[in-house]
Protein backbone atom coordinates (compact mmCIF):
# COMPACT_ATOMS: atom_id res chain seq x y z
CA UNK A 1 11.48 1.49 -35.67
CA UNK A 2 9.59 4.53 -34.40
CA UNK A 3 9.41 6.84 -36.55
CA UNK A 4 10.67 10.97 -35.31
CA UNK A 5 7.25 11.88 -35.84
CA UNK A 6 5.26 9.38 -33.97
CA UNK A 7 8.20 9.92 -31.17
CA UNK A 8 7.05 13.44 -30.95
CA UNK A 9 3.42 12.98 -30.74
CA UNK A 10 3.80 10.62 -28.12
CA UNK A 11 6.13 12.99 -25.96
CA UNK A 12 3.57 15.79 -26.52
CA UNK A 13 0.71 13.06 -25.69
CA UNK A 14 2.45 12.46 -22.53
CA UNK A 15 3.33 16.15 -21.82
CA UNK A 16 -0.36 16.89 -21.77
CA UNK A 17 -1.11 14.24 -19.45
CA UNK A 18 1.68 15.00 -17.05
CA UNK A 19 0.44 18.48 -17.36
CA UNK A 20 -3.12 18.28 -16.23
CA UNK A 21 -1.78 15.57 -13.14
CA UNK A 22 0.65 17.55 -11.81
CA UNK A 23 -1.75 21.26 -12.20
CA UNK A 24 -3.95 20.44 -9.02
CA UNK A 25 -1.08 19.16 -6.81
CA UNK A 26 1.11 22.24 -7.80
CA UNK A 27 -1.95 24.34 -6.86
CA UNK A 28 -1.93 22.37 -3.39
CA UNK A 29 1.63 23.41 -3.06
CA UNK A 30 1.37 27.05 -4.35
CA UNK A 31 -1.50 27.28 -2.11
CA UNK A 32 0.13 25.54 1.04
CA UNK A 33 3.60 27.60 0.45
CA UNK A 34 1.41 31.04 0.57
CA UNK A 35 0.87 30.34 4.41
CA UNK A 36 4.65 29.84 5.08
CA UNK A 37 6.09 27.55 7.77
CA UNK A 38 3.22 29.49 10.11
CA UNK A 39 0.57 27.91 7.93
CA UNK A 40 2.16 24.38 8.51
CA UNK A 41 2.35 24.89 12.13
CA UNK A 42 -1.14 26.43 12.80
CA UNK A 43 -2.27 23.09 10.87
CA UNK A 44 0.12 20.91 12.48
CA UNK A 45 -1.70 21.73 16.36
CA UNK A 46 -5.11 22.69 14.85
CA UNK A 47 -5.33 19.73 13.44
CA UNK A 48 -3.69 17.45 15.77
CA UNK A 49 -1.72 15.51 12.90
CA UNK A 50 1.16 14.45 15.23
CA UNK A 51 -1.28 12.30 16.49
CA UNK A 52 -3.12 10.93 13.53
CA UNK A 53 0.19 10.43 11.47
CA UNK A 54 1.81 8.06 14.75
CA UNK A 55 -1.38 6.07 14.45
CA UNK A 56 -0.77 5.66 10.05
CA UNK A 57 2.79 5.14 10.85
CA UNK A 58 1.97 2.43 13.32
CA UNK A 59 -0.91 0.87 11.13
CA UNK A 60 0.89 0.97 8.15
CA UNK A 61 4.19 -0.64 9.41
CA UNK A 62 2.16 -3.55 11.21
CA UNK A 63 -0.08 -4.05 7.81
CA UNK A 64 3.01 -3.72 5.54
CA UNK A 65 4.95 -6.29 7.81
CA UNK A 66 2.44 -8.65 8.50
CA UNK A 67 1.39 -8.60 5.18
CA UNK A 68 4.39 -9.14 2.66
CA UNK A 69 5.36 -11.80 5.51
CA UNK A 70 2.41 -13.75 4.93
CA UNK A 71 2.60 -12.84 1.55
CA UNK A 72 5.49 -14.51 0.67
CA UNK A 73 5.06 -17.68 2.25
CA UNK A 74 1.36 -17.98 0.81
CA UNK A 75 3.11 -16.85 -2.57
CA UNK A 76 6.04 -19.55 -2.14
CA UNK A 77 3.81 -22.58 -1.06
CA UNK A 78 1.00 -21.58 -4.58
CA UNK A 79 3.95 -21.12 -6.93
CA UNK A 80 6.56 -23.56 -5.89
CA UNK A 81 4.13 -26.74 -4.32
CA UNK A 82 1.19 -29.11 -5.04
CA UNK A 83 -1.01 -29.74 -2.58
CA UNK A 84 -5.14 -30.74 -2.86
CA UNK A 85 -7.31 -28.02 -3.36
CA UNK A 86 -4.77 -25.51 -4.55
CA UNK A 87 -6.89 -24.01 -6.93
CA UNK A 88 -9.90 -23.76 -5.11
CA UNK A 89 -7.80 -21.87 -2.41
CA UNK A 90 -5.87 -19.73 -4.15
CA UNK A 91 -9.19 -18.21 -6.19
CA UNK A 92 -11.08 -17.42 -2.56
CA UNK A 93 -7.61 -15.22 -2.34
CA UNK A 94 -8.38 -13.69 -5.55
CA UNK A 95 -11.74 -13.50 -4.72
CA UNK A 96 -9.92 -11.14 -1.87
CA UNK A 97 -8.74 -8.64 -4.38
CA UNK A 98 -11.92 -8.47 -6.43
CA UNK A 99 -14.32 -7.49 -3.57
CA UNK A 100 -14.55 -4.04 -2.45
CA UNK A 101 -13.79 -3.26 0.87
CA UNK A 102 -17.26 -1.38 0.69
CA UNK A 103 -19.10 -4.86 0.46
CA UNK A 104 -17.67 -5.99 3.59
CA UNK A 105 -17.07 -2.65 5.89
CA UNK A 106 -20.62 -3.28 7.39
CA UNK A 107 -20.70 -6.76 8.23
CA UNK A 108 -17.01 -6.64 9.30
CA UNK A 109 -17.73 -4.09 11.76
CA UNK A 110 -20.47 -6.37 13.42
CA UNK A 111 -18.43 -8.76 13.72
CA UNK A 112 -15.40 -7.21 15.25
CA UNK A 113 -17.72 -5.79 17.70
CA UNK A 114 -19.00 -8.76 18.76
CA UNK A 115 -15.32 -9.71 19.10
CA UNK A 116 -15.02 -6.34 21.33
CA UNK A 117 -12.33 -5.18 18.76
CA UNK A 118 -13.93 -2.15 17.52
CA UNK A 119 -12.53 1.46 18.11
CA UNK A 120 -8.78 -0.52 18.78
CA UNK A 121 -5.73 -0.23 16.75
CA UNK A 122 -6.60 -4.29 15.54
CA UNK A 123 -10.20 -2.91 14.33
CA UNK A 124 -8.12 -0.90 11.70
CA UNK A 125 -4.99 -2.62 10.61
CA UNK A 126 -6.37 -7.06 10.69
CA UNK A 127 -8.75 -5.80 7.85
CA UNK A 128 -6.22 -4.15 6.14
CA UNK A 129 -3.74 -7.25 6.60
CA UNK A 130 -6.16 -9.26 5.26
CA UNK A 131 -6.78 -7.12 1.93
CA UNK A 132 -3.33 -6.73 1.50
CA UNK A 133 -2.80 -10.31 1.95
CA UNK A 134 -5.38 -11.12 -0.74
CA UNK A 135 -3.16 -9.29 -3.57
CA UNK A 136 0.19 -10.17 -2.14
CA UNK A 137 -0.23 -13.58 -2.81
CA UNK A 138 -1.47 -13.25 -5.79
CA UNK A 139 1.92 -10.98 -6.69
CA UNK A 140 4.27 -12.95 -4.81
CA UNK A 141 3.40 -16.41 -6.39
CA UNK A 142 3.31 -14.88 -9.93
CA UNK A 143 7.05 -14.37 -9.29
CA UNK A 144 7.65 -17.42 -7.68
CA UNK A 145 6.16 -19.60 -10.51
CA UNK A 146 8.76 -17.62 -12.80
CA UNK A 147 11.50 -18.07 -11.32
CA UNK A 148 14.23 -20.62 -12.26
CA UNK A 149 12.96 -23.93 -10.81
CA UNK A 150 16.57 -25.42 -11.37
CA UNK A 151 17.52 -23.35 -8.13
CA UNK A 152 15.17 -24.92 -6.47
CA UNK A 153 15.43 -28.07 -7.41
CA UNK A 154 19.16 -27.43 -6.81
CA UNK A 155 18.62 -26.42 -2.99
CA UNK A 156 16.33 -29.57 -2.64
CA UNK A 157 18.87 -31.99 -3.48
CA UNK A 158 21.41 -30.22 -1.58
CA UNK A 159 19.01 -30.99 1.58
CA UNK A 160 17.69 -27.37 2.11
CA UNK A 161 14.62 -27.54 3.94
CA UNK A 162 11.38 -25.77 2.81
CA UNK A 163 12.26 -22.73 5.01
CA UNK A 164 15.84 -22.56 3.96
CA UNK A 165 14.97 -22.43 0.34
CA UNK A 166 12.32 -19.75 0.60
CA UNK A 167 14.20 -17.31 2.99
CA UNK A 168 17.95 -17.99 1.63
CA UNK A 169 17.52 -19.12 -2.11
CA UNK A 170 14.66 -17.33 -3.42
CA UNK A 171 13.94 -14.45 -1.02
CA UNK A 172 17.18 -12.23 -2.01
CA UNK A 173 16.96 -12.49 -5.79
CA UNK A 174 13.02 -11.51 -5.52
CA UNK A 175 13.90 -7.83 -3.41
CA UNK A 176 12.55 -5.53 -6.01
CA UNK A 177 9.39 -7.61 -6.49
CA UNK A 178 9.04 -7.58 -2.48
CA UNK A 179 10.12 -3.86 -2.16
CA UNK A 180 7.41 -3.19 -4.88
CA UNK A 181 5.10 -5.09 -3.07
CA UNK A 182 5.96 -3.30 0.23
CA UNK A 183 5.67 0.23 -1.40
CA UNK A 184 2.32 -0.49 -2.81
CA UNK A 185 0.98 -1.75 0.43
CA UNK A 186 1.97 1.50 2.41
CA UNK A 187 0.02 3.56 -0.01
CA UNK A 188 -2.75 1.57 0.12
CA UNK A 189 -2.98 1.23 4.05
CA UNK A 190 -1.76 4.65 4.35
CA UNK A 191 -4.55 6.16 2.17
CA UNK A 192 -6.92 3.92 3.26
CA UNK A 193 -10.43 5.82 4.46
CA UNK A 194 -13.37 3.94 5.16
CA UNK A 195 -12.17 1.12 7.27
CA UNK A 196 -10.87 3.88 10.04
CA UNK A 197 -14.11 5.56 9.72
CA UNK A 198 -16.22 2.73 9.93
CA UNK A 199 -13.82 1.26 12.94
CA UNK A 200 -13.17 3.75 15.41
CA UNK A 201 -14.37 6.66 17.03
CA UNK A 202 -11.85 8.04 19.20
CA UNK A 203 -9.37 10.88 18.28
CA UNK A 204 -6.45 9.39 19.04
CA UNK A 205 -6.92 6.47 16.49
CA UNK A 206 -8.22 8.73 13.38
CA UNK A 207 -5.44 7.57 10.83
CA UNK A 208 -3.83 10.62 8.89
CA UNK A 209 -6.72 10.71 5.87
CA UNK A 210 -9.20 10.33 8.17
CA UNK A 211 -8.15 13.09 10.43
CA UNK A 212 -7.75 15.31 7.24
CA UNK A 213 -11.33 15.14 6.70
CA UNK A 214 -12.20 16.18 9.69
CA UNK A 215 -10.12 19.05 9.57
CA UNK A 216 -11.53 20.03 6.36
CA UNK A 217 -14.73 19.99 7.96
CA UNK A 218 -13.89 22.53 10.33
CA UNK A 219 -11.63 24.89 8.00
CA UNK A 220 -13.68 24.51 5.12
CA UNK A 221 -13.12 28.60 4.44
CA UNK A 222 -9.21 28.45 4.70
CA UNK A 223 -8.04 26.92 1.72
CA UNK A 224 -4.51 27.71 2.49
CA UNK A 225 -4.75 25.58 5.80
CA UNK A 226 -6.28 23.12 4.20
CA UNK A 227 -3.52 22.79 1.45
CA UNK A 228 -0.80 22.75 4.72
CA UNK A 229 -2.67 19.93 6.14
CA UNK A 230 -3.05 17.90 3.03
CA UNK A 231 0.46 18.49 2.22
CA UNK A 232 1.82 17.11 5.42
CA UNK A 233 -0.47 13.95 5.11
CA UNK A 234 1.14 13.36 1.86
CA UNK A 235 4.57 13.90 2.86
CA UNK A 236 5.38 10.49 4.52
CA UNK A 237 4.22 8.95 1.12
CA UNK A 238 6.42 10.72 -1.21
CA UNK A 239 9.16 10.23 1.09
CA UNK A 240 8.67 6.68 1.34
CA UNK A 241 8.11 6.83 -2.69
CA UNK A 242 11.35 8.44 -3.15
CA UNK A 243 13.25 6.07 -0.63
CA UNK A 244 12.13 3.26 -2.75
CA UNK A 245 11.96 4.53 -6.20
CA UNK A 246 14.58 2.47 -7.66
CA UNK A 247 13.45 -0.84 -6.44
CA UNK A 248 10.06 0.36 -7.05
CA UNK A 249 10.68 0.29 -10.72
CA UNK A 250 13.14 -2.60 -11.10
CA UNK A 251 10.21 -4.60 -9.76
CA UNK A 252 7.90 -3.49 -12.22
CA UNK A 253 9.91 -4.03 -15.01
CA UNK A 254 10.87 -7.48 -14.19
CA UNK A 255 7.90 -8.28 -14.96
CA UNK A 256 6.62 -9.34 -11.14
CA UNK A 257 3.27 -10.12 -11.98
CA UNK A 258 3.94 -12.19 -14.73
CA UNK A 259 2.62 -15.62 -15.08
């Protein structure tokens, strides 16, 4: 048992913590709420963010889809099958999640120019897929190897097929692990930086972080415009956060990751 003490000096740990998080992004929002809704709508059309946040919504809906599908049949066939050379395979995906994108930016652009894909919409979200990919596997076949194999034994003998079994049996049970999954790949693919700088050079594919920065760079004096734009590139996040809060956490505390 926890003692009252310790209880309190872990509440008060905590309090300072949440306390010096939450100080700069309540300065963003005292900051961006000084302009009023003129502030947000100078930075709205100075900026041009209607434009870069309909090329991170589009991004980050293809990544997020194409990912956690791939994702969960890669994650199905490494935790539920045997096949030869399953282990050598599944560590080149976790060799996925261990690299930096940094160590590959460079020679991925080369090659997706040679390709002619550079400056397109593919230039910015197939690297992204394939990060995403990398770690989704990695958390979908955790779950998969924990779950009851009775049920899928069960299925087998009832003469599922492979599909069936995956989409019908196991799928639905494993939502909060896929919805965490999901929710963690839209923040990554939304926040993501270098690849669209690296990528493209044309306006209208600057993704929403990307097109921040260059609006810092020309409002560098105007911290309250800055705060406006900042605020609406984080907005679609939080939303999205929010939406899927309750899932979010269910999946984390079921233990998704667990081997």
């Amino acid at each position: 048992m926890i003692s009252r003490a310790e209880r309190l000096g872990n509440y008060a740990i905590l309090s300072v913590f949440a306390v010096f998080a939450l100080f700069p992004i309540l300065t963003i929002l005292q900051a961006a709420a000084g302009g009023g809704v003129e502030g947000f709508a100078q930075a709205w059309e100075t900026g041009h963010f209607h434009t870069y946040l309909r090329t991170s919504l589009g991004v980050s809906a293809f990544v997020v889809v194409v990912s956690v599908t791939l994702s969960i049949m890669s994650g199905y066939a490494f935790g539920t099958m045997r096949f030869r050379g399953q282990n050598i395979l599944f560590y080149l995906f976790l060799l996925g999640i261990m690299m930096p994108s940094e160590a590959i930016a460079v020679p991925l652009y080369f090659d997706l120019r040679t390709l002619g894909l550079t400056d397109t919409f593919w230039s910015v979200a197939l690297p992204q897929v394939a990060l995403s990919v990398a770690f989704g596997t990695f958390w979908m076949r955790a779950y998969f190897r924990s779950s009851s194999r009775a049920i899928v034994e069960a299925a087998r003998i009832d003469g599922a097929s492979v599909w069936r079994t995956l989409w019908q049996v196991l799928v639905p049970p494993a939502r909060p692990a896929i919805v965490t999954l999901i929710l963690l790949v839209f923040m990554w693919t939304w926040n993501e930086f270098l690849i669209p700088l690296i990528m493209v050079t044309s306006e209208g594919l600057r993704t929403a972080p990307l097109g921040l920065a260059f609006f810092q760079g020309q409002y560098t004096s105007d911290f309250a415009l800055l705060a406006a734009g900042s605020v609406i590139v984080a907005t679609p996040v939080v939303i999205f956060y929010l939406f899927l809060q309750r899932h979010f956490i269910r999946g984390l505390l079921q233990g998704a990751v667990r081997e």
